[in-house]
Every structure is written in structure tokens, then in C-alpha cells.
Protein backbone atom coordinates (compact mmCIF):
# COMPACT_ATOMS: atom_id res chain seq x y z
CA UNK A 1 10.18 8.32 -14.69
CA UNK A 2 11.83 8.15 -11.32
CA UNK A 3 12.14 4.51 -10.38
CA UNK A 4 13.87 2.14 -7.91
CA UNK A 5 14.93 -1.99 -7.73
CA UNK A 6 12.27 -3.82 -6.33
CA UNK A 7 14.38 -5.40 -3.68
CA UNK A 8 16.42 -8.72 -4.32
CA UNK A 9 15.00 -8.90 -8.31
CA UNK A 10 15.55 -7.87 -11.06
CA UNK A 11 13.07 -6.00 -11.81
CA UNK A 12 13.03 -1.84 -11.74
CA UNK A 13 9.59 -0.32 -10.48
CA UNK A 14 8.31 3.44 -11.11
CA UNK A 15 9.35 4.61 -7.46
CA UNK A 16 5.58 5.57 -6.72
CA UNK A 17 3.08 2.70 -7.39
CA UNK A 18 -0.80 2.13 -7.42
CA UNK A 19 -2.52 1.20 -4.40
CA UNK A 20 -5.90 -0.81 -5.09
CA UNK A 21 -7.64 -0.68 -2.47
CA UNK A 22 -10.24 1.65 -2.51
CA UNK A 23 -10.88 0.90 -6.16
CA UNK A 24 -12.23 -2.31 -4.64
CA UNK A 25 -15.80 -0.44 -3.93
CA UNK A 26 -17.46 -1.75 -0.35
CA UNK A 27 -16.81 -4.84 1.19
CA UNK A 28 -17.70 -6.71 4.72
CA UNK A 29 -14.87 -8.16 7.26
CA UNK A 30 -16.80 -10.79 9.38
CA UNK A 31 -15.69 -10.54 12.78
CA UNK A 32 -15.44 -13.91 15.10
CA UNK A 33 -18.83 -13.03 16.77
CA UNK A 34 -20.60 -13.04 13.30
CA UNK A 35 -21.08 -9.28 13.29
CA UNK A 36 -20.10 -7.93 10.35
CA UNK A 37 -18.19 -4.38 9.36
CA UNK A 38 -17.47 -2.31 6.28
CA UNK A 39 -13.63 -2.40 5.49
CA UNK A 40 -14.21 -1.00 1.98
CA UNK A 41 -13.81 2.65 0.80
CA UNK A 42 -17.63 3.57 -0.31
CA UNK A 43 -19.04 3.00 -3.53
CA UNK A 44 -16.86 3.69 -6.66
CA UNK A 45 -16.77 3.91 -10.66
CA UNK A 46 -15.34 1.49 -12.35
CA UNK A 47 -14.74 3.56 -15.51
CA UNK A 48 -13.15 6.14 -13.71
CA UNK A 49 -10.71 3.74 -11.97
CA UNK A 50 -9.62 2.44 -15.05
CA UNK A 51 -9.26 5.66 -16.78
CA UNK A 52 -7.05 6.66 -14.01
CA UNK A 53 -4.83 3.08 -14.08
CA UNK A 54 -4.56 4.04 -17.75
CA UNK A 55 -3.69 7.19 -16.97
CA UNK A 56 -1.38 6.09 -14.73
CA UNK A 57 0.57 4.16 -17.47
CA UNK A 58 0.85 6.48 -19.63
CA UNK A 59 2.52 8.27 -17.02
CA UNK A 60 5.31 5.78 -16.81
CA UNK A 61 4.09 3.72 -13.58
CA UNK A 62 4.39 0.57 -14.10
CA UNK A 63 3.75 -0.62 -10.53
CA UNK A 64 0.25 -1.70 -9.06
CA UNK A 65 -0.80 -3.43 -5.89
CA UNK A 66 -4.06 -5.07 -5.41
CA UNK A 67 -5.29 -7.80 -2.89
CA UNK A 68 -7.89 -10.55 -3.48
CA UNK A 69 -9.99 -9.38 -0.21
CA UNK A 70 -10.37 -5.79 -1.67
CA UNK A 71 -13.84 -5.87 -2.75
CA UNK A 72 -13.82 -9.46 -2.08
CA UNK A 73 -12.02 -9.85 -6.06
CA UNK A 74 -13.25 -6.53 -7.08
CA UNK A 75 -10.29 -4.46 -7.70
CA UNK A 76 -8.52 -7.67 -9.03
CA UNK A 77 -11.14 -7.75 -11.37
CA UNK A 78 -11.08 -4.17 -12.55
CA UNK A 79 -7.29 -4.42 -12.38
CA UNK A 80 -7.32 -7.27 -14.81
CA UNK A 81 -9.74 -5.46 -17.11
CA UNK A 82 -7.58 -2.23 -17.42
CA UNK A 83 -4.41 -4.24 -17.69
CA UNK A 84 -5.62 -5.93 -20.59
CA UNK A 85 -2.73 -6.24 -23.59
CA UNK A 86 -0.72 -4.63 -21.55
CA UNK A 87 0.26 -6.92 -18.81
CA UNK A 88 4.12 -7.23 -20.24
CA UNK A 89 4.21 -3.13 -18.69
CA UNK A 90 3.56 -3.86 -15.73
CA UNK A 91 4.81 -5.16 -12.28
CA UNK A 92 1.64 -6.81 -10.62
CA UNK A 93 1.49 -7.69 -7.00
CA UNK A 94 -1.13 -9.17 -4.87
CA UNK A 95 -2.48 -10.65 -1.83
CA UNK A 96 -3.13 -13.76 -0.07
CA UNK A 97 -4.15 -15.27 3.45
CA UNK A 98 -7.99 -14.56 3.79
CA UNK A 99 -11.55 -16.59 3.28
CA UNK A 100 -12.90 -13.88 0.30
CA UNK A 101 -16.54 -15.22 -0.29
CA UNK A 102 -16.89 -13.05 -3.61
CA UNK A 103 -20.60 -13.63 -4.00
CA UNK A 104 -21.84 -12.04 -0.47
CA UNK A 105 -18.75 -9.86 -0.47
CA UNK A 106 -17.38 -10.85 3.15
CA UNK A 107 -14.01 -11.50 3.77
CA UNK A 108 -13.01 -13.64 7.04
CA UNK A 109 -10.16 -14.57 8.39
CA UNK A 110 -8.56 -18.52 8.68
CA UNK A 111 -5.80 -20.66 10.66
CA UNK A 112 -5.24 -22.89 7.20
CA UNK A 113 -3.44 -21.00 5.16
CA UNK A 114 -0.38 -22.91 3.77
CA UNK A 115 -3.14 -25.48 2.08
CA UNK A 116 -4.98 -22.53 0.63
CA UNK A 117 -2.24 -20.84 -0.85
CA UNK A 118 -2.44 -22.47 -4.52
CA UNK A 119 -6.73 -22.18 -4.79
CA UNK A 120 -5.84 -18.67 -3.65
CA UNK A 121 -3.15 -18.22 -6.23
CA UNK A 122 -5.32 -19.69 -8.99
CA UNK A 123 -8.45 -17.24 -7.72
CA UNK A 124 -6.32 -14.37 -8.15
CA UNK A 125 -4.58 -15.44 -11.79
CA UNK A 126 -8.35 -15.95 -12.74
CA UNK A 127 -9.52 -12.38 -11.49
CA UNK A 128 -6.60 -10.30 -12.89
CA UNK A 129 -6.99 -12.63 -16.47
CA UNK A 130 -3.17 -13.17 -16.10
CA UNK A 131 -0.99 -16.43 -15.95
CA UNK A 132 1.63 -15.05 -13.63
CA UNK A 133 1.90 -12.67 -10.42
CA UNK A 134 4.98 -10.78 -10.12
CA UNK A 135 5.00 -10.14 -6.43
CA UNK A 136 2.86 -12.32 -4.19
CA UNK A 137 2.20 -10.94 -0.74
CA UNK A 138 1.28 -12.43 2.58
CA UNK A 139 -1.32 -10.46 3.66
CA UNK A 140 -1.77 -11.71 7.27
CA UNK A 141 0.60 -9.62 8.89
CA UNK A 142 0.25 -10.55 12.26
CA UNK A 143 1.12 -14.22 11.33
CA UNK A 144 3.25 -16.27 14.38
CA UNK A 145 6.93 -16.15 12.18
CA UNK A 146 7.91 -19.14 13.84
CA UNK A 147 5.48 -20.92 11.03
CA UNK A 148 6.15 -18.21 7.99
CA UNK A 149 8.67 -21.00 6.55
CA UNK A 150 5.84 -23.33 5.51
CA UNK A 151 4.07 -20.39 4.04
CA UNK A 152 7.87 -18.99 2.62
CA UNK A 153 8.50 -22.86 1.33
CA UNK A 154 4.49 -23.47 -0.41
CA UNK A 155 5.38 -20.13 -2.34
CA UNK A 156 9.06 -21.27 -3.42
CA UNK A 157 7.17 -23.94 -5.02
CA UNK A 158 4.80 -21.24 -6.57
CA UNK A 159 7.82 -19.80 -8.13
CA UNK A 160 9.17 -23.23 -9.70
CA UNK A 161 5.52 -23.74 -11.37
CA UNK A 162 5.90 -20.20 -12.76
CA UNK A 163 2.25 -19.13 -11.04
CA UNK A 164 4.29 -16.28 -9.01
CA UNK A 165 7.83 -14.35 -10.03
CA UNK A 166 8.71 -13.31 -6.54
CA UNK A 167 6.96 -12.98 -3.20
CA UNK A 168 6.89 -10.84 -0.14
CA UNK A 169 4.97 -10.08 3.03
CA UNK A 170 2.53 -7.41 4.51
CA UNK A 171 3.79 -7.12 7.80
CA UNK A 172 5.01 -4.73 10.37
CA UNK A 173 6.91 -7.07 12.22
CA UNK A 174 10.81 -7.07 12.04
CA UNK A 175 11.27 -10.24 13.07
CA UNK A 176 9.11 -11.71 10.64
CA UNK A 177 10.76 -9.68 8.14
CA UNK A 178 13.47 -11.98 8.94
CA UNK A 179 12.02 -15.54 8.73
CA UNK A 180 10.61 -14.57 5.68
CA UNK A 181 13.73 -13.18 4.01
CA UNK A 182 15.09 -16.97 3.91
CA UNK A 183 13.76 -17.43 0.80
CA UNK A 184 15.70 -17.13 -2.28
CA UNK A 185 12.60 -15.09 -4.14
CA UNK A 186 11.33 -13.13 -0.93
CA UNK A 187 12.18 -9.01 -2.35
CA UNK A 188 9.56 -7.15 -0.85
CA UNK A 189 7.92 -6.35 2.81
CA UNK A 190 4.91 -3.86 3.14
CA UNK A 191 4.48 -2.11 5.85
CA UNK A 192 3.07 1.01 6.84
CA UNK A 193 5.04 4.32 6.84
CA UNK A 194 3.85 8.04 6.50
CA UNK A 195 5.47 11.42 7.06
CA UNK A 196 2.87 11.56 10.51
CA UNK A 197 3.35 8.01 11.46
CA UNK A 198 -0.18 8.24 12.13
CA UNK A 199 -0.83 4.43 11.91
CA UNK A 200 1.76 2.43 13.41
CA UNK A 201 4.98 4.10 14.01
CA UNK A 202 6.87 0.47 14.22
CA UNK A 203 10.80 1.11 14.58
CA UNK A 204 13.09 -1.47 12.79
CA UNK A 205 11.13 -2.19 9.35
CA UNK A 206 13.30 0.12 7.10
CA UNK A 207 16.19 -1.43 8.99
CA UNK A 208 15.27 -4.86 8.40
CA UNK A 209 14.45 -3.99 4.94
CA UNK A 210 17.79 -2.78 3.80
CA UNK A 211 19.37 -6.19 6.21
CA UNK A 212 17.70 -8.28 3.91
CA UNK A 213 17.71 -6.71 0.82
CA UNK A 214 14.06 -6.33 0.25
CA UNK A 215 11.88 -3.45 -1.02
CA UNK A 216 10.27 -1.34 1.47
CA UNK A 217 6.61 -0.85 -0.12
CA UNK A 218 4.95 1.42 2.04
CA UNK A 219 0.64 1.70 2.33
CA UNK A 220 -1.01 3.91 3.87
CA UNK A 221 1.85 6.97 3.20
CA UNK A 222 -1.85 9.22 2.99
CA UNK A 223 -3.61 7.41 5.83
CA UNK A 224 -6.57 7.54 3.65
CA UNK A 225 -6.22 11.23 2.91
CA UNK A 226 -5.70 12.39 6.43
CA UNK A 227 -2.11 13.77 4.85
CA UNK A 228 -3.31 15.33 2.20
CA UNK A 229 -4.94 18.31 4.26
CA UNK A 230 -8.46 17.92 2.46
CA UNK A 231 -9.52 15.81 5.27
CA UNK A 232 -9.99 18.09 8.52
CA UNK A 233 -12.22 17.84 11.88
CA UNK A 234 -15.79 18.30 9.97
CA UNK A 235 -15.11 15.81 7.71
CA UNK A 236 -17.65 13.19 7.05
CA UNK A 237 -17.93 9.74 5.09
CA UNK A 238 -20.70 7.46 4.14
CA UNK A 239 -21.77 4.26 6.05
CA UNK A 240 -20.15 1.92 3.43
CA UNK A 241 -16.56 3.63 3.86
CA UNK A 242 -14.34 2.22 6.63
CA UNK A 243 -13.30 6.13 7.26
CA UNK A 244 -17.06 6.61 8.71
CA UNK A 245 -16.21 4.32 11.46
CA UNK A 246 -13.63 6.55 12.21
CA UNK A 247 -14.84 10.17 12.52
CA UNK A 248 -15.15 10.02 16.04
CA UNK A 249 -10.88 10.14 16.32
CA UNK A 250 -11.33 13.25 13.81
CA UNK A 251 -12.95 15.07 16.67
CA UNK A 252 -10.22 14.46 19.22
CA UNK A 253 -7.67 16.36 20.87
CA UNK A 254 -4.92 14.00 19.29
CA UNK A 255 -6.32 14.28 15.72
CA UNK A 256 -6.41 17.97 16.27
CA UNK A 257 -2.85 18.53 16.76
CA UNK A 258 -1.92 15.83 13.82
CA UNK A 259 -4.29 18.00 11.66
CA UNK A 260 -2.62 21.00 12.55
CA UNK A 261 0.97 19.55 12.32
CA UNK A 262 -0.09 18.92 8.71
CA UNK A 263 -0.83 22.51 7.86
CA UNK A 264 2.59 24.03 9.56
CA UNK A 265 4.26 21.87 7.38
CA UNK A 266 1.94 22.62 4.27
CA UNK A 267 2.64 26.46 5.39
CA UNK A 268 6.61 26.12 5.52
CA UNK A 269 7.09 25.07 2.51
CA UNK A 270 4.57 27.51 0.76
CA UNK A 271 6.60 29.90 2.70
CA UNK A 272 9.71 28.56 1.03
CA UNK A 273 8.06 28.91 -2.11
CA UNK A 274 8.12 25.35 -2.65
CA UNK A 275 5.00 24.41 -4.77
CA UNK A 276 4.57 20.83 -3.87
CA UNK A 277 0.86 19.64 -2.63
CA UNK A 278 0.84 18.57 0.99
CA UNK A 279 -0.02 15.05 -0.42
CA UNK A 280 3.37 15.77 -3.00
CA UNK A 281 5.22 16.20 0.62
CA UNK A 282 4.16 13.68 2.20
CA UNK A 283 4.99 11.28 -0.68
CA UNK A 284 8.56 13.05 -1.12
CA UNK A 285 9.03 12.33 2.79
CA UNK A 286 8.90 8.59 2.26
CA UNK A 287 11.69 8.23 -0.82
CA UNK A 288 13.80 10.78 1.06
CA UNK A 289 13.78 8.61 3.99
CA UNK A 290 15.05 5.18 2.03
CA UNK A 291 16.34 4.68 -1.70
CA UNK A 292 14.25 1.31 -0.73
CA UNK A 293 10.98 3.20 -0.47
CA UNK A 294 8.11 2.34 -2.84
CA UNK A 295 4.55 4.10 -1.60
CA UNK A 296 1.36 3.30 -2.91
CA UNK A 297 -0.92 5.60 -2.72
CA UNK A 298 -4.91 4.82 -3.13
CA UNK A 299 -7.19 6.46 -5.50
CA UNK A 300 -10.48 6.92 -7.26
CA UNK A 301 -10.27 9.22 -9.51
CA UNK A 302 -7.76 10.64 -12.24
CA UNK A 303 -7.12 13.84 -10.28
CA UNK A 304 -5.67 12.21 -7.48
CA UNK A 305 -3.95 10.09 -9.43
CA UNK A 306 -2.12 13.28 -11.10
CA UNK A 307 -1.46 15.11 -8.23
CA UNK A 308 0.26 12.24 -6.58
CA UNK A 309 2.34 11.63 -9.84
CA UNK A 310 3.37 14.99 -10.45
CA UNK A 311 5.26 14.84 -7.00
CA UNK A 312 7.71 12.24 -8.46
CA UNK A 313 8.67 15.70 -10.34
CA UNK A 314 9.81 17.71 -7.78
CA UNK A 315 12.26 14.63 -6.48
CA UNK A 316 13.23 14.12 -3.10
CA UNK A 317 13.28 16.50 -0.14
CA UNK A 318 16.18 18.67 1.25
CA UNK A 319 18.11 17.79 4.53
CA UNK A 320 16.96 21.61 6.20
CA UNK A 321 13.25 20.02 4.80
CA UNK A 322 13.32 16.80 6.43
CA UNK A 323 14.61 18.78 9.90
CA UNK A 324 11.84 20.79 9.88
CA UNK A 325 9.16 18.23 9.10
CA UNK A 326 10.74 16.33 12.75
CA UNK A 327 10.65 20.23 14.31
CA UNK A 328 7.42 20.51 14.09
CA UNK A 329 6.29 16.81 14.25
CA UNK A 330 8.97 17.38 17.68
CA UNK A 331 11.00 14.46 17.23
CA UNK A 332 14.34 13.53 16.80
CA UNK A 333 16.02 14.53 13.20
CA UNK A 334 16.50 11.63 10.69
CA UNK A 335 19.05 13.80 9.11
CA UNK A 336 21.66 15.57 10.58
């Protein structure tokens, strides 16, 4: 199993982890007005998602990230459930920072957070059926870093009690990257990073990453399937998926040209008889670009599941690769 250092620890990750997610089911986000807004991924099976974490371990990854607003507990819960006498396998991480109400299944967001972070750490030990976390994210990423050293100090204290191993933060902010870093057990930073840079194309997080000696756990390296080339400018999704709220970008001139971007670079390496999946590329993108790199990839089902493990397989990308992915994405080379 390819794998990599999480960060500052000690502990060794498989190089591609889970992403949680979507295995969360539908959710609400509760905006300031009251109005209210699916931020889940449509309905799912449970069984299926924890055939395909077992799956996933048998594999050799070891790595899973979840959140305690995804489902509102949810895929903490299901986590848990398929983790069960297994837990010394695994690296767990999690989430903190939001108001989950786990009954109506509305998350919100809220200014207190340093006095919230134990109930929110006990919440989360309760869901997954564990007595430890072993990475403990930050999940408010646009958080003011000139405070992040109360939040940085209430989980130091975390660590002394034993409730948390190490900690990190969701953020695609350098600078907080840097406040956060202070702390003896800060090892990871999340942030967003795909082959398209279709989300937020944020210069400076790899760099501050490899300043500070922290992992570089990457979501969104799919952008919920858009770089997999399955998803194109027909594609639909139901009410209860956040994607639905998004199918009017699909239809643009800008999406257009991502989409087909996506299938010149799907067509030059079938060309180059390379077998790998476009999703397999896009995943091989992200550890070519940093030995830091950890993606984590959602998923539903055992198939995708496989197909995004089998591209830890074919190992990292080729220098004339990566040069071709910036020709036709018509940026500068990252290699040279």
C-alpha cells in the first residue's frame, strides 16, 4: 500500500484516504435569514457504505475523514458502526466548529466556538463509539487567525486529556495555516486541491504546508465527480443533493471548456496507452504534485471506491504527463 507521514506525527497514512461526506445522506445548512438549503449528497445506503469502508480496509487504507455536520452525525455514526473492532487500523479524523442539531438534521453556523469545543469533542467520540480522535479538524475555515490560538490552545488541552491524538485545520488560508502551526500537535491542514482547480485555486497552501511541516489533505480532488468525466452538461441530480443546486454552472460556457479540458486529458493518455481512469489521473495529479499530498475522495458505493484505489497502482505521474495536463489546462508548468 502506497502511503505517506501524516505531517508532524508519527503516524504513516495509506496515501489516498476516505472522504465521508456524502456517506452522510441529506442534510440542511440554515442560512442567517432562516431559509434553509440542502448541503448533503442525496439519499444513500448505509449497507453499501459500509461494505465499501470495509472494502476499503481490506485494501490497505487505513485513513478516513468524517465531520460531525455531515448528515448532522450521520456518517460519524455509520463510520463508527463499520469501524467496529477495528478501530486500532485505522487513522480517524474529524470535524468541529458548527451548531449540528442531529434530530431535525440542520446544521448552523456559531461565533462560540472555543467553549464548544469539548461538548463537540465528546458528541463526536459518542457517534464514532471511540474514546480517542486521531486528527481533529477545525472545520470553520474562514475563521479570523488572529483568534485560532484560543481554538489551537482548547485543543492542546484535548491532547493532554487523551480525547484527541493530533489536530489540524480545514482551511484555505495560508496565513492561518500559520497561526495554527504553533501548536506542538497541529500535523495536518485541508484544503482544497484538484488537477482543474475547479474550486478554489488558492496559491500558497502546499507552500505553507511543507513550511510547517503539516500534511496537505486535499477534498474535493473530484469536485464531486466533475473530474471523473461521468458528470457532463446533461447531467442531473435530485433536490436533496447539493450538486442540484448547481446544474445551472453545468450549462455554462466556463463549465463547457473545464468539461472538455477533462476529456483532452482523458484522450492523451489513452493515446499514450496509459490505462488509468480519468478519476485514477486526477488522483495521481495530486501525489505527483507534493510527497505531502493526502486526497480524499467521496463515495457511495464499492465501485467507486475500487476504481479510486486501484489508481494508487499505477503510482505517480511522469514529468512529460504533468506538462501536458498544464498544456492543455494553458498554464504555467509545475515541472520543468
Amino acid at each position: 500500500m502506497f502511503k505517506r507521514r501524516l505531517g508532524r506525527s508519527n503516524l504513516e497514512v495509506s496515501a489516498m484516504g476516505l472522504g465521508c461526506w456524502a456517506i452522510g445522506g441529506p442534510w440542511d445548512w440554515l442560512e442567517a435569514d432562516g431559509s434553509k438549503e440542502p448541503d448533503g449528497w442525496g439519499q444513500v445506503n448505509d449497507a453499501e457504505s459500509i461494505r465499501a469502508i470495509h472494502y476499503a480496509l481490506e485494501a490497505g487504507i487505513n485513513f478516513f475523514d468524517t465531520a460531525a455536520n455531515y448528515g448532522c452525525g450521520h456518517s460519524e455514526r455509520v463510520l463508527g458502526q463499520a469501524l467496529a473492532g477495528r478501530r486500532d487500523k485505522v487513522i480517524l479524523a474529524t470535524k468541529f466548529g458548527y451548531i449540528v442539531d442531529e434530530e431535525k438534521r440542520i446544521v448552523s453556523e456559531t461565533d462560540d466556538i472555543v467553549p464548544r469545543i469539548r461538548q463537540e469533542c465528546e458528541d463526536s467520540l459518542r457517534r464514532l463509539k471511540t474514546d480517542y480522535i486521531d486528527l481533529y479538524q477545525f472545520h470553520k475555515g474562514d475563521y479570523d487567525p488572529e483568534k485560532a490560538a484560543e481554538v489551537r490552545d482548547a485543543l492542546e488541552r484535548l491532547v493532554e486529556e487523551g480525547k484527541i491524538r493530533w489536530y489540524g485545520w480545514s482551511t484555505d488560508n495560508p496565513v492561518g495555516v500559520q497561526a495554527f502551526a504553533q501548536g506542538a500537535h497541529c500535523t495536518a491542514i485541508q484544503h482544497f486541491l484538484n488537477v482543474g482547480m475547479v474550486m478554489y485555486d488558492v496559491p500558497g497552501m502546499l507552500a505553507a504546508c511543507e513550511k510547517h511541516d503539516q500534511a496537505s489533505i486535499n477534498r474535493s480532488p473530484l469536485v464531486g465527480g466533475m473530474m471523473t468525466g461521468k458528470i457532463n452538461q446533461s447531467s442531473t441530480f435530485p433536490e436533496d443533493d447539493l450538486r442540484h443546486y448547481q446544474e445551472d454552472y453545468l450549462r455554462t460556457d466556463e463549465a463547457l471548456l473545464r468539461l472538455q479540458r477533462i476529456d483532452a486529458v482523458r484522450k492523451f493518455f489513452a493515446d499514450s496507452g496509459d490505462p488509468r481512469t480519468q478519476a485514477q489521473i486526477a488522483l495521481a495529479w495530486i501525489w505527483t504534485r507534493s510527497e505531502r499530498t493526502i486526497p480524499i475522495p467521496g463515495f457511495k458505493t464499492v465501485a467507486q471506491v475500487t476504481e479510486n484505489i486501484q489508481a494508487m497502482e499505477f503510482g505517480l505521474l511522469s514529468n512529460e504527463q504533468m506538462n501536458k495536463i498544464d498544456e492543455i489546462y494553458e498554464r504555467s508548468p509545475i515541472i520543468t
